[in-house]
PDB file of N, CA and C in Angstrom:
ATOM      1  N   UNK A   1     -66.966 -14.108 -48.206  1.00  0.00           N
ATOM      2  CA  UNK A   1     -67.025 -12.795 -47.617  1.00  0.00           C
ATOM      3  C   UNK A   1     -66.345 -11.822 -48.583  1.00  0.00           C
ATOM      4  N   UNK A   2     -67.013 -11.133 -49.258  1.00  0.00           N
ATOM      5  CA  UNK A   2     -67.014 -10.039 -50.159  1.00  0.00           C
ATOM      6  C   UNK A   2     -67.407  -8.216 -49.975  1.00  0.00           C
ATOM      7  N   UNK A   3     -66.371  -7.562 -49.820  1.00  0.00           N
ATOM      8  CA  UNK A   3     -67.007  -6.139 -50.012  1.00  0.00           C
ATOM      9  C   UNK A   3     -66.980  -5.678 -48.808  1.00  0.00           C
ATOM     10  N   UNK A   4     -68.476  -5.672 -48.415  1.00  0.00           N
ATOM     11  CA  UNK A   4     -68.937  -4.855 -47.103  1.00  0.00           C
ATOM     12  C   UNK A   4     -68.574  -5.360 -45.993  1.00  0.00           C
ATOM     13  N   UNK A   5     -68.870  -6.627 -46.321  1.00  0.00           N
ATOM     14  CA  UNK A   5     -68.366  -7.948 -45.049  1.00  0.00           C
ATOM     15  C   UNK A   5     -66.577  -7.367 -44.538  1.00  0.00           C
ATOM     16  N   UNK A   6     -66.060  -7.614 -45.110  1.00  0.00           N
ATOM     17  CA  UNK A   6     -64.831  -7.266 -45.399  1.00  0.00           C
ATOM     18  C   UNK A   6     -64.481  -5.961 -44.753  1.00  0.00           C
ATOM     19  N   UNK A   7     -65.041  -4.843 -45.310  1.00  0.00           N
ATOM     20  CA  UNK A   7     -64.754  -3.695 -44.904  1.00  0.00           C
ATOM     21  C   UNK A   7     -65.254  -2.947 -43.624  1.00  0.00           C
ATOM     22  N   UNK A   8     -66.575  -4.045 -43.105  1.00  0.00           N
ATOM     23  CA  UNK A   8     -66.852  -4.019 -41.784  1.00  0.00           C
ATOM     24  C   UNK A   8     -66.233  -4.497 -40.877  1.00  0.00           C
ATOM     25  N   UNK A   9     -65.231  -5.757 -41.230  1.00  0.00           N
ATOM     26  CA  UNK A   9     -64.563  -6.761 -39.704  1.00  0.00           C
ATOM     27  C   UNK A   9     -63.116  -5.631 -39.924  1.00  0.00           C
ATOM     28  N   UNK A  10     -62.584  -4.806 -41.016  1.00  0.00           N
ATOM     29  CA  UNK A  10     -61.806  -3.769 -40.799  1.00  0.00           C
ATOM     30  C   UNK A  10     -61.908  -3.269 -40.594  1.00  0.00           C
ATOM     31  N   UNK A  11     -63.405  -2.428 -39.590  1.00  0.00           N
ATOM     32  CA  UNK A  11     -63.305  -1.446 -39.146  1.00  0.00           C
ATOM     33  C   UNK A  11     -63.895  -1.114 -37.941  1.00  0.00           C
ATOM     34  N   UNK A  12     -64.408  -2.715 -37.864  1.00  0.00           N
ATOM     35  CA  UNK A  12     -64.077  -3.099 -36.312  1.00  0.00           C
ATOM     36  C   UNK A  12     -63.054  -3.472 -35.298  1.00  0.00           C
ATOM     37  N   UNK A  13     -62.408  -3.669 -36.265  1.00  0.00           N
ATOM     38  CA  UNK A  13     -60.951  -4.272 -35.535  1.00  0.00           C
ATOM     39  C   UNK A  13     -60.263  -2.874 -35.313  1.00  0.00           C
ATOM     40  N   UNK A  14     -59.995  -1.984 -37.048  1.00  0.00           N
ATOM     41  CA  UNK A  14     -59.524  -0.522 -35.953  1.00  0.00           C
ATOM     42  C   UNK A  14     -60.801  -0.015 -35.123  1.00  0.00           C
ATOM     43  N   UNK A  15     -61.221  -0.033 -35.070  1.00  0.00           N
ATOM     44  CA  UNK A  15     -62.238   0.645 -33.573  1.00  0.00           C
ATOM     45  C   UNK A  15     -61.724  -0.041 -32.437  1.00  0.00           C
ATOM     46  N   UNK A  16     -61.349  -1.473 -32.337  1.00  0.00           N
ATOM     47  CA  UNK A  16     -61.419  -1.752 -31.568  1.00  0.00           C
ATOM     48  C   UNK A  16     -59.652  -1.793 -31.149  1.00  0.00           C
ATOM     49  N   UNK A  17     -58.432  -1.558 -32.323  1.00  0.00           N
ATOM     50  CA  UNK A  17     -57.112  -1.650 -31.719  1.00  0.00           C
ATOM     51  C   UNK A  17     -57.150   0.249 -31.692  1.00  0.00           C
ATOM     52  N   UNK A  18     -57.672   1.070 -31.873  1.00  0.00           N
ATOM     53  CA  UNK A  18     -57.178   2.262 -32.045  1.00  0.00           C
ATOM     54  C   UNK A  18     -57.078   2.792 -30.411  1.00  0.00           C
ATOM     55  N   UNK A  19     -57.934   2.590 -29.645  1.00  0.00           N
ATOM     56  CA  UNK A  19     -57.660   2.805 -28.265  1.00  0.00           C
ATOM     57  C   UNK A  19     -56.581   2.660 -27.640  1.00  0.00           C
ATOM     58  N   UNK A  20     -55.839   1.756 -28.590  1.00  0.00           N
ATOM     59  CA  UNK A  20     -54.127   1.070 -28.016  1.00  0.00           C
ATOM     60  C   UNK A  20     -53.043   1.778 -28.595  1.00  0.00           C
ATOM     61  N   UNK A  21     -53.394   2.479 -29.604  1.00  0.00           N
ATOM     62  CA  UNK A  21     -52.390   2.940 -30.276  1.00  0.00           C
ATOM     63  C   UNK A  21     -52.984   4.455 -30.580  1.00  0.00           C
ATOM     64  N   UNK A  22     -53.905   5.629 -30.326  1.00  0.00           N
ATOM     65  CA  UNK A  22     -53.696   6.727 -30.629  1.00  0.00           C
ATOM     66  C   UNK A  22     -54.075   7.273 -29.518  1.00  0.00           C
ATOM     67  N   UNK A  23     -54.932   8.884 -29.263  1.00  0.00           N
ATOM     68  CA  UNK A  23     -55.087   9.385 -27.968  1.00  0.00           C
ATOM     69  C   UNK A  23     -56.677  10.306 -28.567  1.00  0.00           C
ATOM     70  N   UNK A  24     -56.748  10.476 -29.654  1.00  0.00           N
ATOM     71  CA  UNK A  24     -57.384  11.373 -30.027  1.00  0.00           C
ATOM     72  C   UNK A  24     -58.930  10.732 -30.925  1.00  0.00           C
ATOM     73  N   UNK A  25     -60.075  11.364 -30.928  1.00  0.00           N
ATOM     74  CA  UNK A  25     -61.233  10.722 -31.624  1.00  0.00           C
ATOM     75  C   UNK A  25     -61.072  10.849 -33.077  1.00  0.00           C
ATOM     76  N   UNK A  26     -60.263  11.340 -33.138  1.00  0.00           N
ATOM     77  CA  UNK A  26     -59.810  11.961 -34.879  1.00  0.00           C
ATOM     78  C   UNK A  26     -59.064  11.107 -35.059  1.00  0.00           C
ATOM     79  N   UNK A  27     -57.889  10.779 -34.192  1.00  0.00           N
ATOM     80  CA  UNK A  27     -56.888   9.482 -34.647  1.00  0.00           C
ATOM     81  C   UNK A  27     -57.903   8.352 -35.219  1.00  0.00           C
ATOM     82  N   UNK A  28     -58.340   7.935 -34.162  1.00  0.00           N
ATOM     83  CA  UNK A  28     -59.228   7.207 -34.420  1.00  0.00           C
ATOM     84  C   UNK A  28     -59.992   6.854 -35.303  1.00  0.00           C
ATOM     85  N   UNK A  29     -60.768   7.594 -35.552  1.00  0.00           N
ATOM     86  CA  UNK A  29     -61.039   7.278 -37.112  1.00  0.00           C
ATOM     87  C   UNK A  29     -60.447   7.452 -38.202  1.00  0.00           C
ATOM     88  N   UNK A  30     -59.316   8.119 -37.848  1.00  0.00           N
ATOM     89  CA  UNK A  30     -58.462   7.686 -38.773  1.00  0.00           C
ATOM     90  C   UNK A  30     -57.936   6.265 -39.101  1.00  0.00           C
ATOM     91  N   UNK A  31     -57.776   5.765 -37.755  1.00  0.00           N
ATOM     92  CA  UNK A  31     -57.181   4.682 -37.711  1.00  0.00           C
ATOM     93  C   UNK A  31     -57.905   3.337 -38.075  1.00  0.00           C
ATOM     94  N   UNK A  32     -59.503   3.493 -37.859  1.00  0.00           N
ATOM     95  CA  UNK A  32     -60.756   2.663 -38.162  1.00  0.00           C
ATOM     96  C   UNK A  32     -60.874   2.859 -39.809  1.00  0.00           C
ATOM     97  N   UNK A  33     -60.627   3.925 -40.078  1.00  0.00           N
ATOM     98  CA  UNK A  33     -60.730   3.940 -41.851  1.00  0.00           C
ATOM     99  C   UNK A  33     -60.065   3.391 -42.768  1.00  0.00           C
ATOM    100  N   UNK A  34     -58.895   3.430 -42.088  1.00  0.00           N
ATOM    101  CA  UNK A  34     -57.539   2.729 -42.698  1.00  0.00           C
ATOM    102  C   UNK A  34     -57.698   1.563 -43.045  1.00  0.00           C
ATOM    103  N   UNK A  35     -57.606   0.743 -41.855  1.00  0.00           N
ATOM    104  CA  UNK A  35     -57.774  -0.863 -41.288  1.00  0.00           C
ATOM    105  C   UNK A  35     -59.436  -1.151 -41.948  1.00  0.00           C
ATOM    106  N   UNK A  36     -60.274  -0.661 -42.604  1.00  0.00           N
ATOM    107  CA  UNK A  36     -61.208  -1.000 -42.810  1.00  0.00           C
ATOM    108  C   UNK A  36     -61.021  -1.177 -44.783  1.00  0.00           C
ATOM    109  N   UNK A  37     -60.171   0.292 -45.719  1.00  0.00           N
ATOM    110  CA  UNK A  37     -59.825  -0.068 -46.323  1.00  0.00           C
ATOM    111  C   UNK A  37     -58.439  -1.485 -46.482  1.00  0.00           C
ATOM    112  N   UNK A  38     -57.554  -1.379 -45.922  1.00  0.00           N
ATOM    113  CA  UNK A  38     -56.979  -2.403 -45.964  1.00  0.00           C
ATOM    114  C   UNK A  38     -57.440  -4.178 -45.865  1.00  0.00           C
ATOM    115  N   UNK A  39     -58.435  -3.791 -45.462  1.00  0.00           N
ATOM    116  CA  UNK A  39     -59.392  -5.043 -44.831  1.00  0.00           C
ATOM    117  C   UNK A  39     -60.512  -5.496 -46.270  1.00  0.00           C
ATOM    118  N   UNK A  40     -59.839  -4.693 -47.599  1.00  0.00           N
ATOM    119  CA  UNK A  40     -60.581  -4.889 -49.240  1.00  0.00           C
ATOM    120  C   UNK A  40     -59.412  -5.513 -49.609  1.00  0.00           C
ATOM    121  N   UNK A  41     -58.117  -5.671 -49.129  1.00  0.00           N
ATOM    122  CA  UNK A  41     -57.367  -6.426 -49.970  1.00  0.00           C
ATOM    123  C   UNK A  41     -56.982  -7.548 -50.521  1.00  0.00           C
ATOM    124  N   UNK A  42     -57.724  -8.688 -50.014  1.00  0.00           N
ATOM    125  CA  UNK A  42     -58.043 -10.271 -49.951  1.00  0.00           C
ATOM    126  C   UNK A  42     -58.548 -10.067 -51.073  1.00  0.00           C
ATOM    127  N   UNK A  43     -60.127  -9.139 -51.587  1.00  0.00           N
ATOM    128  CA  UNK A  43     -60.514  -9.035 -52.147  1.00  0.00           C
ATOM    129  C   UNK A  43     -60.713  -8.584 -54.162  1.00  0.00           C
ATOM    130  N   UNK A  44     -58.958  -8.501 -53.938  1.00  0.00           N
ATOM    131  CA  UNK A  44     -58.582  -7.479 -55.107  1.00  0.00           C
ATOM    132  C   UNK A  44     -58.395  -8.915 -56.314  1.00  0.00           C
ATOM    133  N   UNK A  45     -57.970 -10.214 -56.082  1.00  0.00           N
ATOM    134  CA  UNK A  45     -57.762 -11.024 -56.994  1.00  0.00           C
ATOM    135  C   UNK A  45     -59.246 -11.429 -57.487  1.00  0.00           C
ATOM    136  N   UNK A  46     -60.506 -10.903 -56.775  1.00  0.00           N
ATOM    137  CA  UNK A  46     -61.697 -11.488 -58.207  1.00  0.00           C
ATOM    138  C   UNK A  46     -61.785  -9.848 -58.988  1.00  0.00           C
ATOM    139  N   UNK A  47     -62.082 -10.522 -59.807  1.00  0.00           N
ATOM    140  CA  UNK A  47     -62.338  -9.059 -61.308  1.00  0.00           C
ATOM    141  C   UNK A  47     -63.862  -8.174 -61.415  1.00  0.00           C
ATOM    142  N   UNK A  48     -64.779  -8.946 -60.226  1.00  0.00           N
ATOM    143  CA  UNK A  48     -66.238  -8.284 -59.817  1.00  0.00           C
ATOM    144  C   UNK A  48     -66.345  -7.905 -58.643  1.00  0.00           C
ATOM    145  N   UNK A  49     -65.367  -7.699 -57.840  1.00  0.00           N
ATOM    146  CA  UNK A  49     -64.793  -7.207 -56.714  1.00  0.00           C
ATOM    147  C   UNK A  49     -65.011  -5.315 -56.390  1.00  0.00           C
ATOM    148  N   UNK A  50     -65.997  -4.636 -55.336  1.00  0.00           N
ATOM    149  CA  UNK A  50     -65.519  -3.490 -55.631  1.00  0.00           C
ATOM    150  C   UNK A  50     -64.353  -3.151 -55.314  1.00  0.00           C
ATOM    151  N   UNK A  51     -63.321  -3.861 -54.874  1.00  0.00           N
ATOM    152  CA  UNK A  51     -61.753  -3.365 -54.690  1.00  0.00           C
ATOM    153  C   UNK A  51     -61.233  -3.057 -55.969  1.00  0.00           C
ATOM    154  N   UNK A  52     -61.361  -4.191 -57.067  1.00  0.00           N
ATOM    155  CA  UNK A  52     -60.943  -4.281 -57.972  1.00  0.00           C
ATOM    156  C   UNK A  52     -61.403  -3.354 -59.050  1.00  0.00           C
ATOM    157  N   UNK A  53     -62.870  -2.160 -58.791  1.00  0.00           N
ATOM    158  CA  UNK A  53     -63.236  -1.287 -59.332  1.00  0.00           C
ATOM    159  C   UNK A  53     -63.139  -0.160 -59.223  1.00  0.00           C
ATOM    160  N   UNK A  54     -62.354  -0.278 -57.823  1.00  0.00           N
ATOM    161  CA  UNK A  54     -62.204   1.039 -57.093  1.00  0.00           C
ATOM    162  C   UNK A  54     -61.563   1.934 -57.694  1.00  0.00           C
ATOM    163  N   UNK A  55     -60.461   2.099 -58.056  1.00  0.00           N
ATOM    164  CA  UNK A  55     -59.652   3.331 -58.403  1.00  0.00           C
ATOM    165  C   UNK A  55     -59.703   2.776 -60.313  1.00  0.00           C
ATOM    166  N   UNK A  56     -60.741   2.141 -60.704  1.00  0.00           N
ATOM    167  CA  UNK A  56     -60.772   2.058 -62.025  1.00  0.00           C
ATOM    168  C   UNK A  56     -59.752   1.366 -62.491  1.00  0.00           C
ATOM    169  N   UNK A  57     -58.859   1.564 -63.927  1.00  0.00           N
ATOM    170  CA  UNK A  57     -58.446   1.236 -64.082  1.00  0.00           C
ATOM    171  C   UNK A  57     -56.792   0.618 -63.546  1.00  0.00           C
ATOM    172  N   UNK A  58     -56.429   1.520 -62.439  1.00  0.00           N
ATOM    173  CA  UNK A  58     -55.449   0.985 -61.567  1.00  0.00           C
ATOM    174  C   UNK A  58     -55.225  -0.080 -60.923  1.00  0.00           C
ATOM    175  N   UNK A  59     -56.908   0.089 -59.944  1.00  0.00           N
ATOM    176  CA  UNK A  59     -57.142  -1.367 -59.781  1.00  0.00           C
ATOM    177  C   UNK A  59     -57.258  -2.853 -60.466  1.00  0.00           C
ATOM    178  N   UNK A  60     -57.947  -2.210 -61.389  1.00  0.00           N
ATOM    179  CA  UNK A  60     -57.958  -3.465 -62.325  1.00  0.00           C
ATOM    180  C   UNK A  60     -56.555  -4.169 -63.095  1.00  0.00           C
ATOM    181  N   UNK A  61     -56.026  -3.212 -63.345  1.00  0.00           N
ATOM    182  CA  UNK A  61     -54.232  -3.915 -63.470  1.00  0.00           C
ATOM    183  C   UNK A  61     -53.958  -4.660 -62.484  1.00  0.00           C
ATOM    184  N   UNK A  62     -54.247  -4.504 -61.369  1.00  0.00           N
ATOM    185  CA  UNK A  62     -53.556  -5.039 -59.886  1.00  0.00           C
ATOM    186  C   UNK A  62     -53.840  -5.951 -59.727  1.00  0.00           C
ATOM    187  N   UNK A  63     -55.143  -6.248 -59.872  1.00  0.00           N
ATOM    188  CA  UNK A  63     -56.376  -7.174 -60.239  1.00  0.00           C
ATOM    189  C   UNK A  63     -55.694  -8.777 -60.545  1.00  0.00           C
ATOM    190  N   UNK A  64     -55.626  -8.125 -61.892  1.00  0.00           N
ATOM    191  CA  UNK A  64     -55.320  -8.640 -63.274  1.00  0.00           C
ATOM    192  C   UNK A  64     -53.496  -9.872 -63.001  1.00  0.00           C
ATOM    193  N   UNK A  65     -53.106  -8.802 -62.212  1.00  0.00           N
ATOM    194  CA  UNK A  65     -51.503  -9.216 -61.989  1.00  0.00           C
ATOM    195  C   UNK A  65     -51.801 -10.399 -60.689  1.00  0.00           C
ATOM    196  N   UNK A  66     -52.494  -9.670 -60.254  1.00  0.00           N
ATOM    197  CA  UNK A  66     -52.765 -10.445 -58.846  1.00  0.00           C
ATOM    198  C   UNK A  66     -53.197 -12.471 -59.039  1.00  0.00           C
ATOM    199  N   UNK A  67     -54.000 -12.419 -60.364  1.00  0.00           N
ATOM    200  CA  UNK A  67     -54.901 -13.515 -60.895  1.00  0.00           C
ATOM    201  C   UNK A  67     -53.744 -14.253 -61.509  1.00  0.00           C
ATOM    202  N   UNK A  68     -53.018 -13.733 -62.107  1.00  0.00           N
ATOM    203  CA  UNK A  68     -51.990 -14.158 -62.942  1.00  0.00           C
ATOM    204  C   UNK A  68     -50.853 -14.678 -62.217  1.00  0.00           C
ATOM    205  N   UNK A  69     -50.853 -13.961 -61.270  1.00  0.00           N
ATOM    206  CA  UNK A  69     -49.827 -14.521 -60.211  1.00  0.00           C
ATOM    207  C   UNK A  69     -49.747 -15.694 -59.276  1.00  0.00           C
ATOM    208  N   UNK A  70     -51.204 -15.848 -59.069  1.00  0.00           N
ATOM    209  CA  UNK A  70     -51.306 -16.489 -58.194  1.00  0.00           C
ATOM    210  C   UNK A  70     -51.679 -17.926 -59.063  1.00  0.00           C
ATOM    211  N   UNK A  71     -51.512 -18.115 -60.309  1.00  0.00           N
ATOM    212  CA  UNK A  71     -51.377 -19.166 -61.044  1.00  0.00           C
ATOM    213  C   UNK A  71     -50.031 -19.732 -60.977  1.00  0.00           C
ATOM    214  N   UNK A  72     -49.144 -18.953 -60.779  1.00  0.00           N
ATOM    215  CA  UNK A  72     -47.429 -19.505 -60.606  1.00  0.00           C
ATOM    216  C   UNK A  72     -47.041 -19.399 -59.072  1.00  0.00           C
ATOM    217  N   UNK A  73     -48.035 -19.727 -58.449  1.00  0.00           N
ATOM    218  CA  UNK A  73     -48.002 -19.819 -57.124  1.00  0.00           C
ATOM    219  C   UNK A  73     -47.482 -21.881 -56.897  1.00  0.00           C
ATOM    220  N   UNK A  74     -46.369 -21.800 -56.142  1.00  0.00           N
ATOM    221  CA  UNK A  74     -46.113 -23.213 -55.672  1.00  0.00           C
ATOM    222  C   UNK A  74     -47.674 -24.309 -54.710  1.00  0.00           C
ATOM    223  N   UNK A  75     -47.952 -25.222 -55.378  1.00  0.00           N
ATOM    224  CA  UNK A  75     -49.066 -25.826 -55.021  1.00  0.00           C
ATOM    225  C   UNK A  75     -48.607 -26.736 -54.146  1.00  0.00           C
ATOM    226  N   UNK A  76     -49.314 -27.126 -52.855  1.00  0.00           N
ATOM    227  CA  UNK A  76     -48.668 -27.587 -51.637  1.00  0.00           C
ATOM    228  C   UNK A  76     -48.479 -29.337 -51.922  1.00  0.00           C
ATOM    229  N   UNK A  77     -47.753 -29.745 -52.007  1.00  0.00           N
ATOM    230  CA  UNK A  77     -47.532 -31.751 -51.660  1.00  0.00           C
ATOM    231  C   UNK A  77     -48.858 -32.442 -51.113  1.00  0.00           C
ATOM    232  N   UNK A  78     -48.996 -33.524 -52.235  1.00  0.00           N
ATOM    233  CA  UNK A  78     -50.640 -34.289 -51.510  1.00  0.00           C
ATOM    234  C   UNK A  78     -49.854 -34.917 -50.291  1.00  0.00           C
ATOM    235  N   UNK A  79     -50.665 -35.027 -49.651  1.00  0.00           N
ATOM    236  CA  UNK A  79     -50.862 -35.824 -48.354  1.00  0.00           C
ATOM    237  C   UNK A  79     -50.798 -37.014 -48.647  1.00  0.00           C
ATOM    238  N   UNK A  80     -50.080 -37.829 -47.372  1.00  0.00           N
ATOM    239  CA  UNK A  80     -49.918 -39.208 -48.111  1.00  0.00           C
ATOM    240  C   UNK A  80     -51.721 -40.214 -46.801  1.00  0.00           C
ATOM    241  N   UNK A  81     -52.076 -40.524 -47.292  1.00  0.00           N
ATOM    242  CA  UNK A  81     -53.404 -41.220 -46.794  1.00  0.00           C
ATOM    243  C   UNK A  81     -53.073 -42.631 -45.713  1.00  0.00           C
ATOM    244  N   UNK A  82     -52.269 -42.810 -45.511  1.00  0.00           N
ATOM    245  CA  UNK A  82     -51.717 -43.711 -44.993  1.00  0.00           C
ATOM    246  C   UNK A  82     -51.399 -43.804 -43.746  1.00  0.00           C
ATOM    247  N   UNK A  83     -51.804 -42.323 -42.827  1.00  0.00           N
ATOM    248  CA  UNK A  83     -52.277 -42.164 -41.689  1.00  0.00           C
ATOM    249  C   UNK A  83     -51.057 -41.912 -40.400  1.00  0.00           C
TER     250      UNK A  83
END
């Protein structure tokens, strides 16, 4: 799930929490726009990503750090099979 996918289940979810938290149709989409960009951020560690194209070269640093980072990420203990 890439992109649109992404930026659609964020902006269903604010559509669907903004009723709980503002009063106004303007909040509201405010609040659906938000949660819909925020809902690209999973998305920012691939490098063909439009998150990662978005603000150009900004993004792409973020990108970049993001990929790199998550190489010195602690890798979880095998499982022992033995039931």
């Amino acid at each position: 799930m890439m992109g649109k996918t992404h930026a659609l289940s964020g902006l269903c979810a604010g559509l669907a929490l903004a009723p709980m938290v503002v009063d106004t149709v303007a909040a509201s989409v405010v609040v659906a726009a938000t949660t819909a960009g925020f809902a690209l951020l999973p998305d920012l560690d691939h490098p063909g990503a439009r998150a990662s194209k978005l603000l150009g070269p900004v993004t792409g640093v973020l990108s970049t750090g993001l990929r790199a980072g998550s190489r010195w990420r602690p890798q979880p203990e095998p499982r022992s099979r033995d039931g």
